[in-house]
N, C-alpha and C. Protein backbone atom coordinates (compact mmCIF):
# COMPACT_ATOMS: atom_id res chain seq x y z
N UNK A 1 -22.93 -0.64 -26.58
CA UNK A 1 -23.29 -0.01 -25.31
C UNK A 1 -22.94 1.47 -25.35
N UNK A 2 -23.28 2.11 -24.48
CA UNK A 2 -23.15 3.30 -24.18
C UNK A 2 -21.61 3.60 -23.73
N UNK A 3 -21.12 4.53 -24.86
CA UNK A 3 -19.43 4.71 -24.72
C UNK A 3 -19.46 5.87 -23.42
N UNK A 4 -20.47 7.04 -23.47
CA UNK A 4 -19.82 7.30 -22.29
C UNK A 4 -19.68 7.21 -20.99
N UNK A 5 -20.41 6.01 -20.71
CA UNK A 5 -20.83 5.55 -19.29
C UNK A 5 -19.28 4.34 -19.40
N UNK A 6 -18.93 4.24 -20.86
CA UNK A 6 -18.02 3.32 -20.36
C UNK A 6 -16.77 4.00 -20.35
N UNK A 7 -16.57 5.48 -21.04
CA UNK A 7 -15.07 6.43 -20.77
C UNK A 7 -15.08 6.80 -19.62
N UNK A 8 -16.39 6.85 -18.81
CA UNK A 8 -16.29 7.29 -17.70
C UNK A 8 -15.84 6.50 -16.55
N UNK A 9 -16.37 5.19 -16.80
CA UNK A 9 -15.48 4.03 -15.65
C UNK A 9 -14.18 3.83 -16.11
N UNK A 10 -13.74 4.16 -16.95
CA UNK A 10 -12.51 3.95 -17.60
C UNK A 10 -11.61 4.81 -16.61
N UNK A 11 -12.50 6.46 -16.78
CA UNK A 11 -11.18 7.67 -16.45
C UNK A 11 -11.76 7.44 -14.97
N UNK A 12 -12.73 6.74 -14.51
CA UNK A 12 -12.69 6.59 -12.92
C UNK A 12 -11.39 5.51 -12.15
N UNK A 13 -11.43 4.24 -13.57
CA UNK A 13 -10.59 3.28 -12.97
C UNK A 13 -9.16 3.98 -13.54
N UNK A 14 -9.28 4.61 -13.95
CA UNK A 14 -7.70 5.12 -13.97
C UNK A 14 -7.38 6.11 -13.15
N UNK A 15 -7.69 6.73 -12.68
CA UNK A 15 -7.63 7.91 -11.75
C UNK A 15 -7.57 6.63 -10.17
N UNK A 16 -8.09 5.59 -9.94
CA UNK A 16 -8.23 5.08 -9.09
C UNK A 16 -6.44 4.58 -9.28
N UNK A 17 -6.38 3.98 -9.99
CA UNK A 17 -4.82 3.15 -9.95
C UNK A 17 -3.80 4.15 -9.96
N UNK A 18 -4.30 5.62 -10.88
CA UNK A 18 -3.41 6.05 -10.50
C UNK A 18 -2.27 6.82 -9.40
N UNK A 19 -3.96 6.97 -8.64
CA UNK A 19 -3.61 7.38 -7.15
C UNK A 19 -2.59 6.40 -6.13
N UNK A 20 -3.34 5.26 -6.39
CA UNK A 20 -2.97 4.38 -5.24
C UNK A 20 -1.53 3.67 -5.56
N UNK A 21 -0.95 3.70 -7.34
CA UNK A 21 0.35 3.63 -7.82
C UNK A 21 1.31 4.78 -7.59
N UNK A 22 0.77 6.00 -7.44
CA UNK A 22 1.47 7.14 -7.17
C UNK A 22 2.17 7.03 -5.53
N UNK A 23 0.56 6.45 -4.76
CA UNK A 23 1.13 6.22 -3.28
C UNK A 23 2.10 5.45 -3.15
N UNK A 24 2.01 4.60 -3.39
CA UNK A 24 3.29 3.31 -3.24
C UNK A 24 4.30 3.43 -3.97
N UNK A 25 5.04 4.13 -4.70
CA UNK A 25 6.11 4.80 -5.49
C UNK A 25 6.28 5.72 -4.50
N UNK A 26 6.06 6.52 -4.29
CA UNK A 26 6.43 7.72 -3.69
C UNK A 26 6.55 7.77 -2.16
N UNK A 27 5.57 6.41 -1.67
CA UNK A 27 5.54 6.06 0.02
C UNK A 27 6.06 4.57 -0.26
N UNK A 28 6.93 4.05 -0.44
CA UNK A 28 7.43 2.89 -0.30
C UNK A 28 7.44 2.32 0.52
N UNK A 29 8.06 2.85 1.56
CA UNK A 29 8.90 2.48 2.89
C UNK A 29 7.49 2.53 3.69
N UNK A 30 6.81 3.35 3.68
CA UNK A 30 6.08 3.73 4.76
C UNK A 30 4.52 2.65 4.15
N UNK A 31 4.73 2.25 3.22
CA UNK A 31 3.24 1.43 2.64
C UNK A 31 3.85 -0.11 3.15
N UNK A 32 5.45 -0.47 2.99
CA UNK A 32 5.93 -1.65 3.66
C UNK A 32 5.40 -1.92 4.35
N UNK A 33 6.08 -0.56 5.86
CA UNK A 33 5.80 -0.62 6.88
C UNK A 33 4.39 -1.09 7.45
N UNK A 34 3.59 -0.82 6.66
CA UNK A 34 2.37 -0.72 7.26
C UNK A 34 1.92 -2.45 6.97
N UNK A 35 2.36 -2.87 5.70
CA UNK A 35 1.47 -3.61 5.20
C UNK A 35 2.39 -5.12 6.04
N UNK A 36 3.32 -4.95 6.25
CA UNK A 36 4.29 -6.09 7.16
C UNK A 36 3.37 -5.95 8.28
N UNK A 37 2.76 -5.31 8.88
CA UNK A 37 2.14 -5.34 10.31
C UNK A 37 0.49 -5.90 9.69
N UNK A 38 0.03 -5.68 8.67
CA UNK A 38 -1.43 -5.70 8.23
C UNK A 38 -1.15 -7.13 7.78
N UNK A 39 -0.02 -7.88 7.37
CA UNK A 39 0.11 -9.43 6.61
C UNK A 39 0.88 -10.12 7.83
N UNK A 40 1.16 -9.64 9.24
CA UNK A 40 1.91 -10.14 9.86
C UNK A 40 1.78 -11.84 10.46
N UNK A 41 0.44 -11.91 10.40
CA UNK A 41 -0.60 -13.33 10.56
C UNK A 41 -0.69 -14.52 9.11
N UNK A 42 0.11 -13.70 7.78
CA UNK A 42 -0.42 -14.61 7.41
C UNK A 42 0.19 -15.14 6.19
N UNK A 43 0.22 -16.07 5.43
CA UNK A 43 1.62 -16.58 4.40
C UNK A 43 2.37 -15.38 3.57
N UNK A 44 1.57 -14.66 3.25
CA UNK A 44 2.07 -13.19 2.48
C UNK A 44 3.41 -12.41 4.32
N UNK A 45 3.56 -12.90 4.96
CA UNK A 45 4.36 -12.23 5.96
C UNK A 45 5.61 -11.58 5.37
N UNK A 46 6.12 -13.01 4.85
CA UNK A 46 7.65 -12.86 4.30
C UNK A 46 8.04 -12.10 3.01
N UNK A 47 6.83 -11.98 2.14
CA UNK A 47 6.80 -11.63 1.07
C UNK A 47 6.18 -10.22 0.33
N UNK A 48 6.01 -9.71 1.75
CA UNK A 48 5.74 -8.17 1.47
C UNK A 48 5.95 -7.33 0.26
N UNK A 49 7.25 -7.33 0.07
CA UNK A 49 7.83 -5.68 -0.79
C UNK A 49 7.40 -6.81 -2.46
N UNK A 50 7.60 -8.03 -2.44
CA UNK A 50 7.68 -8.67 -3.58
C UNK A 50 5.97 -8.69 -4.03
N UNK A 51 5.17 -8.53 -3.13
CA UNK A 51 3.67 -8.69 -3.24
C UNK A 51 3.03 -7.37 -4.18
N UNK A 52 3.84 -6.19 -3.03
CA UNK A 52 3.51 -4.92 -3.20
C UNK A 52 3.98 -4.41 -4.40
N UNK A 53 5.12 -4.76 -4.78
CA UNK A 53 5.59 -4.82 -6.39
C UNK A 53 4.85 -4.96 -7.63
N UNK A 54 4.45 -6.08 -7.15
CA UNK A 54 3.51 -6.87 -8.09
C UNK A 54 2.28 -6.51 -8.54
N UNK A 55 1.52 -5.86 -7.10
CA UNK A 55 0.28 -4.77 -7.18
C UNK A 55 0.81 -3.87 -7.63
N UNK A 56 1.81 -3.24 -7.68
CA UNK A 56 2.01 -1.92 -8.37
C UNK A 56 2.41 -1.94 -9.51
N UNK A 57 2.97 -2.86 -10.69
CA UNK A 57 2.69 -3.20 -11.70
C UNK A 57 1.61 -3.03 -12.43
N UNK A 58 1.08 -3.86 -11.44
CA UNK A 58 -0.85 -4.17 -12.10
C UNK A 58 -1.39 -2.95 -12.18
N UNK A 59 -1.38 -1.92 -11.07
CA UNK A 59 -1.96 -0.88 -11.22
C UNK A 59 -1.37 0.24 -11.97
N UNK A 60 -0.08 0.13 -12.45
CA UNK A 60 0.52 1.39 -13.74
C UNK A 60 0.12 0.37 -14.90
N UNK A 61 -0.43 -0.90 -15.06
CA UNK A 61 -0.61 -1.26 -16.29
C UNK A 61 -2.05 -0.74 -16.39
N UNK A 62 -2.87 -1.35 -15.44
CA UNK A 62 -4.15 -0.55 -15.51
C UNK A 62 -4.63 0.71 -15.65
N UNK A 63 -3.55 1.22 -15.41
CA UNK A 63 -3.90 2.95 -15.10
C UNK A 63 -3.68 3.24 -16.41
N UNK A 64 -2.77 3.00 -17.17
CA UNK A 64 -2.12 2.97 -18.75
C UNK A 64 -3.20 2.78 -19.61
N UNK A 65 -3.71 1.77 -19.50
CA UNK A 65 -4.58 1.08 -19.97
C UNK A 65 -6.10 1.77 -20.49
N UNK A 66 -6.30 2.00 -19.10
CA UNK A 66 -8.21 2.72 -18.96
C UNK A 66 -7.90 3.89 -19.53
N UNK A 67 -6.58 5.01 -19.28
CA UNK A 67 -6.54 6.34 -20.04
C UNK A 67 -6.08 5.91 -21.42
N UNK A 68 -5.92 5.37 -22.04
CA UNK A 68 -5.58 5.17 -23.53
C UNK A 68 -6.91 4.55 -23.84
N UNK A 69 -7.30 3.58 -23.42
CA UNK A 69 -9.27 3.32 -23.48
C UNK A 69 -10.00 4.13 -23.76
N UNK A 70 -9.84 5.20 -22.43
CA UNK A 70 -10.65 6.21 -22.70
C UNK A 70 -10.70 7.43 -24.34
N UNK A 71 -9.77 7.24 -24.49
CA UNK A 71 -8.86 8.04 -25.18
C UNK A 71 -9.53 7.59 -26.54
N UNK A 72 -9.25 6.11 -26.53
CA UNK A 72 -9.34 5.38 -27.84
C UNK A 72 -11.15 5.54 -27.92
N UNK A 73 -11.72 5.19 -26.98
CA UNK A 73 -13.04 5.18 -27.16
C UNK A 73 -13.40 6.43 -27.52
N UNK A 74 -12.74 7.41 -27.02
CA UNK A 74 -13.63 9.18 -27.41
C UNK A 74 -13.19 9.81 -28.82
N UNK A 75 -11.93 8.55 -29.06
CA UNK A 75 -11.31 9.42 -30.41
C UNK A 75 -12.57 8.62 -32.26
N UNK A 76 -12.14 7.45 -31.62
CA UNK A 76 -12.79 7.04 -32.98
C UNK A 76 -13.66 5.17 -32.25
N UNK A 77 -13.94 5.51 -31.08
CA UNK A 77 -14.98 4.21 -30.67
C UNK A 77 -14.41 2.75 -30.39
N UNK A 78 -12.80 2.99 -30.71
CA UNK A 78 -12.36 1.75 -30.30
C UNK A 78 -12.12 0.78 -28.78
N UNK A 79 -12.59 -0.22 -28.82
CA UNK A 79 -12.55 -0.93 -27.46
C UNK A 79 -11.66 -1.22 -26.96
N UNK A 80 -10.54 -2.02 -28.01
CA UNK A 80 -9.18 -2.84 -27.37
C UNK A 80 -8.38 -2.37 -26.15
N UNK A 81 -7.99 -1.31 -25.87
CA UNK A 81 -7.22 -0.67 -24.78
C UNK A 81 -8.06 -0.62 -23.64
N UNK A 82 -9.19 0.35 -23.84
CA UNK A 82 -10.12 0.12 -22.64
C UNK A 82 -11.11 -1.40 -21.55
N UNK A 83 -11.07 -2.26 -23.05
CA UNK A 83 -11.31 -3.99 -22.47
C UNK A 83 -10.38 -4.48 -22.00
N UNK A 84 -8.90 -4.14 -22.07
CA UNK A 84 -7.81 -4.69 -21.54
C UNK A 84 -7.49 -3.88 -20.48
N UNK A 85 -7.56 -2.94 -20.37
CA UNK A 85 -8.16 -2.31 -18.98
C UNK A 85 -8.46 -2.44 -18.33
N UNK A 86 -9.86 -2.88 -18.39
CA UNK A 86 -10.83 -3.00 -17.44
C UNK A 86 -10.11 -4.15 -17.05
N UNK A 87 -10.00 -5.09 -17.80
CA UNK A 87 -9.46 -6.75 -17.47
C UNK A 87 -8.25 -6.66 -16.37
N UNK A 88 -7.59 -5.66 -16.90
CA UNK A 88 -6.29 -5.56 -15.82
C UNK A 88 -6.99 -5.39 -14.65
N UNK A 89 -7.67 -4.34 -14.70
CA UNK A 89 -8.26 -3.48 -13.42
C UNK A 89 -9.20 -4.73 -12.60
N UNK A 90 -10.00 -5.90 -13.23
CA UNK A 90 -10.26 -6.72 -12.33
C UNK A 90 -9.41 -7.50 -11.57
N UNK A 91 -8.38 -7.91 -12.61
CA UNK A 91 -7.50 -8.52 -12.16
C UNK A 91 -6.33 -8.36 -11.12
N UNK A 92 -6.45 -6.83 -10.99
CA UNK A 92 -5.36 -6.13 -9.86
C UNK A 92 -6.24 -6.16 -8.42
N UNK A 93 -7.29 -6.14 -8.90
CA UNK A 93 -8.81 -5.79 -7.82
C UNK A 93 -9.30 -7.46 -6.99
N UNK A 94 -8.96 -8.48 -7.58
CA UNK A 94 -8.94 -9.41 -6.96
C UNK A 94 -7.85 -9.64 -6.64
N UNK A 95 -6.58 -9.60 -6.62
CA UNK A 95 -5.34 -9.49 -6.20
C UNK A 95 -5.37 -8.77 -4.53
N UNK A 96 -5.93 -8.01 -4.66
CA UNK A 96 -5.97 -6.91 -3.61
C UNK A 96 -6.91 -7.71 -2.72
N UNK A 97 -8.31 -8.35 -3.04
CA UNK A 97 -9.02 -8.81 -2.56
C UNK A 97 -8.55 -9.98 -1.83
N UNK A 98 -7.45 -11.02 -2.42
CA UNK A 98 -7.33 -11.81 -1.93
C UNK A 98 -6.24 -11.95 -0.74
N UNK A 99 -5.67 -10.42 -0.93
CA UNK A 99 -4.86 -9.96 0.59
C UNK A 99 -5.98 -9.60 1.51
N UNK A 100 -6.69 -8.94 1.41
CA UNK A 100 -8.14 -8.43 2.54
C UNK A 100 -8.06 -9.64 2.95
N UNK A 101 -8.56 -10.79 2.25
CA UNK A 101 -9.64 -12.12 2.75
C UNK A 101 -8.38 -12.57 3.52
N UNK A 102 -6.56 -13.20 3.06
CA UNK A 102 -5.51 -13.29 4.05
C UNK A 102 -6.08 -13.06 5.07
N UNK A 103 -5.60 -11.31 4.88
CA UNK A 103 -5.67 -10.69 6.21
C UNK A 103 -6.17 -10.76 7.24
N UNK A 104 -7.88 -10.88 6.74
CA UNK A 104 -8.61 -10.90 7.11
C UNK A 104 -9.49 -9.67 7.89
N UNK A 105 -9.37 -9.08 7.07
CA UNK A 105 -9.78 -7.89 6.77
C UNK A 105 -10.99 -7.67 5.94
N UNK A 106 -12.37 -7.92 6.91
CA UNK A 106 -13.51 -7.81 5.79
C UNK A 106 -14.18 -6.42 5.63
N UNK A 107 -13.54 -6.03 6.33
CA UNK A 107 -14.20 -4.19 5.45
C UNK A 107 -13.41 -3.93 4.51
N UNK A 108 -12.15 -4.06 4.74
CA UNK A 108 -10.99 -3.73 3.55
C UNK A 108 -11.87 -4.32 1.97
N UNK A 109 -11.90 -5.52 2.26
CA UNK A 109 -12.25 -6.49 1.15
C UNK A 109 -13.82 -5.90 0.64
N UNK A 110 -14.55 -5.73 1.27
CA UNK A 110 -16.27 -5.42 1.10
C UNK A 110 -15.68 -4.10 0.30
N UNK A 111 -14.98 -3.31 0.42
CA UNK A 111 -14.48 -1.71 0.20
C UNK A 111 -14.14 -2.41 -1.56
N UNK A 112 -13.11 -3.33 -1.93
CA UNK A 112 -12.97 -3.47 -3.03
C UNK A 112 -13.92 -4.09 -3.35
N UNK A 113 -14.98 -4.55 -3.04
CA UNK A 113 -16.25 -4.97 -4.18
C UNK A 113 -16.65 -3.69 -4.92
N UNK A 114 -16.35 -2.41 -4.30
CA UNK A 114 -17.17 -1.68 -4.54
C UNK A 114 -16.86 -0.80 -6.20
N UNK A 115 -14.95 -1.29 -6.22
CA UNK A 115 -14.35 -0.70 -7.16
C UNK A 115 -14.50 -1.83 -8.24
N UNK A 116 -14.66 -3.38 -7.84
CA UNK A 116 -14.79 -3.93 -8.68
C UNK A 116 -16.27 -4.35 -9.94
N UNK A 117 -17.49 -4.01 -9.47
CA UNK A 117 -18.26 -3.67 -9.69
C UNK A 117 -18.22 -3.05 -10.82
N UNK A 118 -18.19 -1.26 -11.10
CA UNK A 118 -17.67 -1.03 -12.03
C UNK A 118 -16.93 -1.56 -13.36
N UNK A 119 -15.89 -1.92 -12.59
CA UNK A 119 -14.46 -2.47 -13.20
C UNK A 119 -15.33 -4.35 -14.26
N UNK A 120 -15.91 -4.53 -13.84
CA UNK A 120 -16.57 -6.14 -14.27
C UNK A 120 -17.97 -5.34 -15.71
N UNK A 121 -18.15 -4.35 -14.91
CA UNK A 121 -19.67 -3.75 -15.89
C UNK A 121 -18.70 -2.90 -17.17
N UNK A 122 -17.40 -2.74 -16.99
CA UNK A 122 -16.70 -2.11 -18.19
C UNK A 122 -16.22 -3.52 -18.92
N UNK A 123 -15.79 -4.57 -18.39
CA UNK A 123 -15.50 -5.65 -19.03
C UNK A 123 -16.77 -5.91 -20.34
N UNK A 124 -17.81 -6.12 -19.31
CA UNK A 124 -19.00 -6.45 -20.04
C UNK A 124 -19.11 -5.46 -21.27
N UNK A 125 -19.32 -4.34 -21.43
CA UNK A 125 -20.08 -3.70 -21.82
C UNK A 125 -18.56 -3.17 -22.91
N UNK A 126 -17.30 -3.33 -23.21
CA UNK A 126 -16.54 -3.10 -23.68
C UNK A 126 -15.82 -4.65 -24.55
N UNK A 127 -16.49 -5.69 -24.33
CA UNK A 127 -16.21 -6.71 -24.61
C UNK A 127 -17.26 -6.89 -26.41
């Protein structure tokens, strides 16, 4: 396939995790806050900071991931980093999804189809 349509979802999905990992490191308290009132309805209630953890993992592995992908793909064409990437990056992306649907939150959720998309067409096409 076409490598640079796929460095480019790469340095998109990394720039994406890395934003939203930067937020929650640096806004902790205040992403809690928010997200205890956004899960307050629903089994994730109690388990907030341990949830949010967990997404933020996923997304410094992903973010790691797609820029060394990218990297690897522009240096000498290799896939491995960037397919495990992408893989993370679905996998953090339904994670996320399946707090929206909780929540119940269907714009939230419709909003991550939009990143996952991408993120599934780099699987493919890097596989």
């Amino acid at each position: 396939m076409n490598n640079t349509a796929s460095i480019l979802i790469l340095v998109f999905l990394a720039i994406t995790f890395l934003q939203s990992g930067y937020d929650k490191l640096f806004y902790w308290k205040d992403n809690i806050a928010w997200l205890k009132e956004h899960f307050a309805k629903t089994q994730l209630k109690n388990h907030v900071p341990l949830a949010l953890l967990h997404v933020l993992i996923l997304e410094l592995i992903s973010t790691i991931l797609c820029a060394v992908g990218a990297i690897e793909l522009l240096l000498n064409s290799g896939r491995l980093f960037g397919y495990y990437g992408a893989v993370f990056s679905c996998i953090t992306l339904l994670m996320l999804l399946i707090g929206q649907r909780l929540a119940k939150d269907y714009d939230g959720a419709r909003t991550i189809v939009i990143y996952f998309i991408p993120a599934v067409i780099a699987v493919y096409w890097l596989n």
